[in-house]
N, C-alpha and C. Protein backbone atom coordinates (compact mmCIF):
# COMPACT_ATOMS: atom_id res chain seq x y z
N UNK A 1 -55.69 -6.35 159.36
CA UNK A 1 -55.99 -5.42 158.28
C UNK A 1 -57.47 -5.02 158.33
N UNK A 2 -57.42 -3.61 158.26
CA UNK A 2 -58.97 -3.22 158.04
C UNK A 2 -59.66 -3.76 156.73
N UNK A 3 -59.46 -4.61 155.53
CA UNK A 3 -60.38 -4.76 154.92
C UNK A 3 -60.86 -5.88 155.48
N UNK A 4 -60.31 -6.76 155.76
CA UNK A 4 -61.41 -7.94 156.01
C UNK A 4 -62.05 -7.86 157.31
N UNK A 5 -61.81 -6.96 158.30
CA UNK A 5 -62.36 -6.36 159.16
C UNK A 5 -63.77 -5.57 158.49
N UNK A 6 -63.64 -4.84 157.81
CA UNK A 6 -64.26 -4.39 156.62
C UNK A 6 -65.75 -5.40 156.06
N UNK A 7 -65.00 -6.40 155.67
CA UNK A 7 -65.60 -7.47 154.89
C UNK A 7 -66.69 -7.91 155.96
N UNK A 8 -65.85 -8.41 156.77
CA UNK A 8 -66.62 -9.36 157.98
C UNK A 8 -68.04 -8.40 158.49
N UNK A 9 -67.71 -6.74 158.67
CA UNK A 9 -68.63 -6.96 159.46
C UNK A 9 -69.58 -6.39 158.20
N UNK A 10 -69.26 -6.69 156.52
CA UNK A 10 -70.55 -6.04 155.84
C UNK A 10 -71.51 -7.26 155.95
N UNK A 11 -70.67 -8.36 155.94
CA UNK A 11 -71.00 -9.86 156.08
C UNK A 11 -71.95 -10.06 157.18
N UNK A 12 -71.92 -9.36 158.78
CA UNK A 12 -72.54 -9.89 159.76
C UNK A 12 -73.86 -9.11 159.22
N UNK A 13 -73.71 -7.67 158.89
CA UNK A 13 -75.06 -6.66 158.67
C UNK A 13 -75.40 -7.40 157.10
N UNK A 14 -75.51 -8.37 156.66
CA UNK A 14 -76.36 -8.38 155.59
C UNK A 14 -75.84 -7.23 154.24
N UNK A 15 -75.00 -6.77 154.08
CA UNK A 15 -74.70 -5.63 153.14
C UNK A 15 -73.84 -6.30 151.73
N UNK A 16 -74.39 -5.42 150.98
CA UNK A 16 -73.21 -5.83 149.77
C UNK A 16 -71.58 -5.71 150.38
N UNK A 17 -70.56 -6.38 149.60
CA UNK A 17 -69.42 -6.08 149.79
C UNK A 17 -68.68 -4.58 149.78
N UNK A 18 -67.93 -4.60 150.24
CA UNK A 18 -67.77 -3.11 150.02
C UNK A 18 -66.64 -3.19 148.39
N UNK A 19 -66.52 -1.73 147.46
CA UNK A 19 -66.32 -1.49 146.21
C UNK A 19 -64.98 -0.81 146.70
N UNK A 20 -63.55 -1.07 145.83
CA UNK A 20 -62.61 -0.03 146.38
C UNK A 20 -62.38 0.56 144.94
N UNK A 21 -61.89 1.69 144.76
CA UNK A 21 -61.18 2.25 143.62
C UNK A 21 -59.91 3.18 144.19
N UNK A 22 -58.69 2.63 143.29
CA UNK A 22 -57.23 3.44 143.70
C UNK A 22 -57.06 4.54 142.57
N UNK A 23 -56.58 5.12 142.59
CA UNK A 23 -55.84 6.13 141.91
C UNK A 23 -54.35 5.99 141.97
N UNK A 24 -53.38 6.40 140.82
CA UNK A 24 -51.71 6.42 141.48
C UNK A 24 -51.83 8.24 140.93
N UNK A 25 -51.09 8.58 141.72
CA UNK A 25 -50.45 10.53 141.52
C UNK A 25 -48.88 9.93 141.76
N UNK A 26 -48.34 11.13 140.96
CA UNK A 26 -46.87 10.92 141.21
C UNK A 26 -45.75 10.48 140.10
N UNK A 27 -45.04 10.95 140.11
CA UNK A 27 -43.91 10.45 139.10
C UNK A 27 -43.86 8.62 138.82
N UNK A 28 -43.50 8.06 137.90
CA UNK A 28 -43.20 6.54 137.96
C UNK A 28 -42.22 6.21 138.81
N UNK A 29 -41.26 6.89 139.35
CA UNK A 29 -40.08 6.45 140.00
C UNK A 29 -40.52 6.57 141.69
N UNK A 30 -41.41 7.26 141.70
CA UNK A 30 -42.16 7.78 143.64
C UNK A 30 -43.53 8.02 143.56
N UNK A 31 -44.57 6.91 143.14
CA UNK A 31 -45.80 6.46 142.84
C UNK A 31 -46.43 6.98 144.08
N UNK A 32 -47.53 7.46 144.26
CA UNK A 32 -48.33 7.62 145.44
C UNK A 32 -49.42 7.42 145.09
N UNK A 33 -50.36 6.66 145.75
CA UNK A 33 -52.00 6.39 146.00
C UNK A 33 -52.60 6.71 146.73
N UNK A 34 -53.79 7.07 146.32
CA UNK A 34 -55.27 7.58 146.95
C UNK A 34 -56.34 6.28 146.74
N UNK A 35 -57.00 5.89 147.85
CA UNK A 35 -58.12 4.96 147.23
C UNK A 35 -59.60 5.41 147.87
N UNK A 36 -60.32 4.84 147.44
CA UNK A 36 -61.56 5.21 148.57
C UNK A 36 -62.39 3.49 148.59
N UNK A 37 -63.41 4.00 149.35
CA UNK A 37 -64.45 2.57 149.83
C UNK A 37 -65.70 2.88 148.90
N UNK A 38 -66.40 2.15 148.61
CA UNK A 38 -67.73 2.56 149.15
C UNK A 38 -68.54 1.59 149.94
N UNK A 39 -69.62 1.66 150.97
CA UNK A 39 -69.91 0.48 151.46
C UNK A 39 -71.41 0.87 152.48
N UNK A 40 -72.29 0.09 151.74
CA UNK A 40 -73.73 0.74 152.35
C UNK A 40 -73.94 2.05 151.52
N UNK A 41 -73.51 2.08 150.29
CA UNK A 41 -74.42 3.53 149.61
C UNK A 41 -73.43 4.52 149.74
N UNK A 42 -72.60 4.58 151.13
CA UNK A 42 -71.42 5.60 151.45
C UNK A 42 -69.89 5.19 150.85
N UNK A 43 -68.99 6.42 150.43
CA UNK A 43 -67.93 6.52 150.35
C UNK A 43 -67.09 7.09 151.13
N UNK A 44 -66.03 6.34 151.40
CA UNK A 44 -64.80 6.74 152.46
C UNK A 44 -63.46 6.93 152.26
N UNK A 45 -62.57 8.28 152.19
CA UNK A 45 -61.40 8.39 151.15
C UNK A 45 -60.20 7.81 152.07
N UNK A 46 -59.05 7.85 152.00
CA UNK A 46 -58.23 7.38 152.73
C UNK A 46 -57.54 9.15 152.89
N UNK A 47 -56.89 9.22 154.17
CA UNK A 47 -56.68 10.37 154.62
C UNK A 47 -55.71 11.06 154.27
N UNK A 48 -54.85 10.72 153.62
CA UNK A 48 -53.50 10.88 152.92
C UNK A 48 -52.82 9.91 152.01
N UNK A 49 -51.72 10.14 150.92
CA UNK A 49 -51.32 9.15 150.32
C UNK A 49 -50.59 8.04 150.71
N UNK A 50 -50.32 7.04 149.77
CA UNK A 50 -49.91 5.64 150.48
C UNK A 50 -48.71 5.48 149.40
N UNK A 51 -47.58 4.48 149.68
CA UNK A 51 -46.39 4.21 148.99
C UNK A 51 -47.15 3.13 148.08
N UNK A 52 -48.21 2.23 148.70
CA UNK A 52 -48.93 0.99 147.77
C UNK A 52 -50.72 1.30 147.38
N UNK A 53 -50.90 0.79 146.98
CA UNK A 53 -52.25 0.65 146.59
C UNK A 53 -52.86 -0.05 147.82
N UNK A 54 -52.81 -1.02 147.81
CA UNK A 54 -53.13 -2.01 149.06
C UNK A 54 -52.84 -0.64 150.46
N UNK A 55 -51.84 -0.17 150.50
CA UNK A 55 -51.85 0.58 151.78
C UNK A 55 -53.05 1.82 151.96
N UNK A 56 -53.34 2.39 150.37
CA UNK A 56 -54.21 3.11 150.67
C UNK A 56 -55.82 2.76 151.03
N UNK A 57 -56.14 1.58 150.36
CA UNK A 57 -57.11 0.55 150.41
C UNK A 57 -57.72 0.46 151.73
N UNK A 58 -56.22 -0.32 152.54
CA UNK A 58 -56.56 -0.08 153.64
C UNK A 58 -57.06 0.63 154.66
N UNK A 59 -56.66 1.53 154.40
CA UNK A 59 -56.56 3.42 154.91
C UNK A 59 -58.28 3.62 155.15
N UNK A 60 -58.53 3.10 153.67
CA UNK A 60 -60.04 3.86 153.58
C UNK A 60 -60.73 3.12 154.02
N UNK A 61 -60.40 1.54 153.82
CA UNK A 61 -61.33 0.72 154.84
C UNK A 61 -61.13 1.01 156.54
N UNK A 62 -60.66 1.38 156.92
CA UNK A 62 -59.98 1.53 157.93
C UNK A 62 -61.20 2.76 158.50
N UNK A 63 -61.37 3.61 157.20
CA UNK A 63 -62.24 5.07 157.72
C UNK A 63 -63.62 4.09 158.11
N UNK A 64 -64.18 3.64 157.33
CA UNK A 64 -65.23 3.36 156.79
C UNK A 64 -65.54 2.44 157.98
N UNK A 65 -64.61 1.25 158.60
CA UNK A 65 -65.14 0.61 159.71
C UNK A 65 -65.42 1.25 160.97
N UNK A 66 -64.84 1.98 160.90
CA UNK A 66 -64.31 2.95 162.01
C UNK A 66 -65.67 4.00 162.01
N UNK A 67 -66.13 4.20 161.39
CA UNK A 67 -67.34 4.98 160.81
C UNK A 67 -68.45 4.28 161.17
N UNK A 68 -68.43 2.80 160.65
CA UNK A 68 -69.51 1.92 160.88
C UNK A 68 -69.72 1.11 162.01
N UNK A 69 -68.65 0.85 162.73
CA UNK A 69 -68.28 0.33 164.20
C UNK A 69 -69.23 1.01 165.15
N UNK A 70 -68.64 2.20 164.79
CA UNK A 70 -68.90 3.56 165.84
C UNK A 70 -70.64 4.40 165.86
N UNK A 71 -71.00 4.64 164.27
CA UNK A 71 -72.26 4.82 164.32
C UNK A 71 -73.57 3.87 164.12
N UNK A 72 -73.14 2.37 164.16
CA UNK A 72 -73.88 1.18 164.15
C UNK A 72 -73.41 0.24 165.07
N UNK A 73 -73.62 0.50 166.27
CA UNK A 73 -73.45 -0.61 166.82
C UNK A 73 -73.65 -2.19 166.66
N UNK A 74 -72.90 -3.46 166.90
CA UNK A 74 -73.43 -4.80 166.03
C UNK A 74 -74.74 -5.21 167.31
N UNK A 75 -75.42 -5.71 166.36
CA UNK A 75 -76.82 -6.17 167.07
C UNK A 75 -75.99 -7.39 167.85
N UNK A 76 -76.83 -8.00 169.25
CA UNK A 76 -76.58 -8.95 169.84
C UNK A 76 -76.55 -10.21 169.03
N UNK A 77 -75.85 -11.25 169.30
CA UNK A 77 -75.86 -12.62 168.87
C UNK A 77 -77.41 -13.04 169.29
N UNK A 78 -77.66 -13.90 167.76
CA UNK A 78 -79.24 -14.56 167.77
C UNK A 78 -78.66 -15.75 169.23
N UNK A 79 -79.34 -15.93 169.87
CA UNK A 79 -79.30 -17.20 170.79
C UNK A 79 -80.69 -18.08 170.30
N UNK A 80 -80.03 -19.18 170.39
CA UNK A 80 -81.49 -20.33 170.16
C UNK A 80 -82.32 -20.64 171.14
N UNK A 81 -83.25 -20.69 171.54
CA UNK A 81 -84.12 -20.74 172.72
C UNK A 81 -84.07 -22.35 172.92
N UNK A 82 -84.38 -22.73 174.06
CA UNK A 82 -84.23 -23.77 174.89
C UNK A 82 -85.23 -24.92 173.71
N UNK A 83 -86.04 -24.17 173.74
CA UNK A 83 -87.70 -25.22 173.27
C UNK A 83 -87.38 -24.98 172.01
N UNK A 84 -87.19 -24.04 171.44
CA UNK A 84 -86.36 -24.30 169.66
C UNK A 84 -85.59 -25.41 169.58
N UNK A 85 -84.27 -25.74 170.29
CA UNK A 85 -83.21 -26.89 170.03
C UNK A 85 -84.44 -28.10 170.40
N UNK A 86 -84.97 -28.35 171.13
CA UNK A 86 -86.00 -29.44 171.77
C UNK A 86 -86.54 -30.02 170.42
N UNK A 87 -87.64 -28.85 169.96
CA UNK A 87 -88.38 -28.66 168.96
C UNK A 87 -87.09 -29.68 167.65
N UNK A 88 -86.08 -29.19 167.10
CA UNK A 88 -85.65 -29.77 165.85
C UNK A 88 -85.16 -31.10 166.10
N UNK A 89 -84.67 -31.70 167.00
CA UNK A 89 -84.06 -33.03 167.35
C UNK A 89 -85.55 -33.70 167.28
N UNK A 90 -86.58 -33.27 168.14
CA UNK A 90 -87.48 -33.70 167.82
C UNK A 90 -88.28 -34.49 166.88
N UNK A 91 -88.20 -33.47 165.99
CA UNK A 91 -88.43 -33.13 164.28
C UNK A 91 -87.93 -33.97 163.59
N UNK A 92 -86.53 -33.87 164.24
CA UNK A 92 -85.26 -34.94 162.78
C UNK A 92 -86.03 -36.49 163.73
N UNK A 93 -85.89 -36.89 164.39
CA UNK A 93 -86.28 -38.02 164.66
C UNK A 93 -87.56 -38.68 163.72
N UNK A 94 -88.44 -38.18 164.40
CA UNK A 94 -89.72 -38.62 163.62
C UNK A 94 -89.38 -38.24 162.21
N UNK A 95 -89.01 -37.51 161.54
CA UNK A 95 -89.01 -37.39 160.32
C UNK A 95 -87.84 -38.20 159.15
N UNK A 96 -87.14 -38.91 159.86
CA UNK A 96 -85.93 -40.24 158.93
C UNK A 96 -86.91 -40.38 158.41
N UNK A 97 -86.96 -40.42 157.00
CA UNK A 97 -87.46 -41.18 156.12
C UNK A 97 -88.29 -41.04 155.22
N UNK A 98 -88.83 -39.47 155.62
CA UNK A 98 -90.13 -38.94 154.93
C UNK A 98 -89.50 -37.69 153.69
N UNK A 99 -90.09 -37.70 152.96
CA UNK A 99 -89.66 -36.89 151.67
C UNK A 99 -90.23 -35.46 152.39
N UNK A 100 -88.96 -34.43 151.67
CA UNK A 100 -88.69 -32.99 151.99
C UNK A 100 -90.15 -32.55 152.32
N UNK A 101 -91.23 -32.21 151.47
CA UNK A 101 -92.09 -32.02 151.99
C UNK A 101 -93.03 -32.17 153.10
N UNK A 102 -92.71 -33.14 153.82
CA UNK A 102 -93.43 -33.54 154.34
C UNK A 102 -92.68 -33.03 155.75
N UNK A 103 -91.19 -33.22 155.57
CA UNK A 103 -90.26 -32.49 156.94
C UNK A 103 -90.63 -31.20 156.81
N UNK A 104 -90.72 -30.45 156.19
CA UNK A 104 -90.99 -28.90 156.26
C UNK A 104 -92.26 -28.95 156.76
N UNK A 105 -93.54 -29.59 156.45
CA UNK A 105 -94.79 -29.41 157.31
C UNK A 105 -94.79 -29.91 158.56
N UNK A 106 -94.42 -30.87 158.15
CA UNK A 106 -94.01 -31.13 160.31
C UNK A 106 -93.37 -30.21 161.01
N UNK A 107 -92.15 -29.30 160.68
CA UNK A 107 -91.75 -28.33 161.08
C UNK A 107 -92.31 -27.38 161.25
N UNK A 108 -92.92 -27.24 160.49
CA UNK A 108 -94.29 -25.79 160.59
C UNK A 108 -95.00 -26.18 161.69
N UNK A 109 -95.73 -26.92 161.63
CA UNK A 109 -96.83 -27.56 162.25
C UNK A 109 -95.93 -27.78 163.92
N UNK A 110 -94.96 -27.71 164.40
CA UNK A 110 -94.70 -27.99 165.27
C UNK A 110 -94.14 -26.62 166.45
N UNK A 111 -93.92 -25.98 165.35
CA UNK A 111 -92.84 -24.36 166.06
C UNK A 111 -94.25 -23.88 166.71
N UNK A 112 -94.07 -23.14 167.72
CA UNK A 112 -95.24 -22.22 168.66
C UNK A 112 -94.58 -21.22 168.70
């Protein structure tokens, strides 16, 4: 499903969640929905109507990733550098036993 596709990648970029709102058109007996997104400031409608709510939902998340996939590429995975991992095992060693403060200045005091 495109929303949690949706979700995930507002999740990787740091973004608020994305907002949906449905609409129903249509008689009670043959209900049809419209929904839209919004997500990053932008709104995204779904392209035609849906038999469910949830289907139109989808629809529009569906625009909106598809939108954001395509004109934001995802930044590379952070990798940890060799002498970073070195650096914290380091750190935790000597530091059993010493109150929070004192691990955070050693940590400082140690990163280059």
């Amino acid at each position: 499903m495109y929303k949690s596709r949706l979700q995930e990648l507002c999740h990787q970029r740091l973004w608020a969640l994305p907002e949906y709102t449905s609409n129903c058109e249509g008689s009670d007996h043959n209900p049809r929905f419209r929904a839209a997104v919004t997500v990053n400031g932008l709104s995204f409608h779904a392209a035609d109507l849906s038999k469910t709510s949830k289907e139109a939902q989808n629809k529009a998340a569906q625009a909106a990733f598809e939108h954001f996939a395509s004109a934001y590429p995802a930044p590379p995975p952070l990798r940890p550098s060799p002498s970073g991992s070195k650096i914290r095992s380091q750190n935790h060693s000597q530091c059993e036993g010493s109150k929070k403060g004192e691990i955070f200045m050693e940590l400082r005091d140690n990163v280059k």
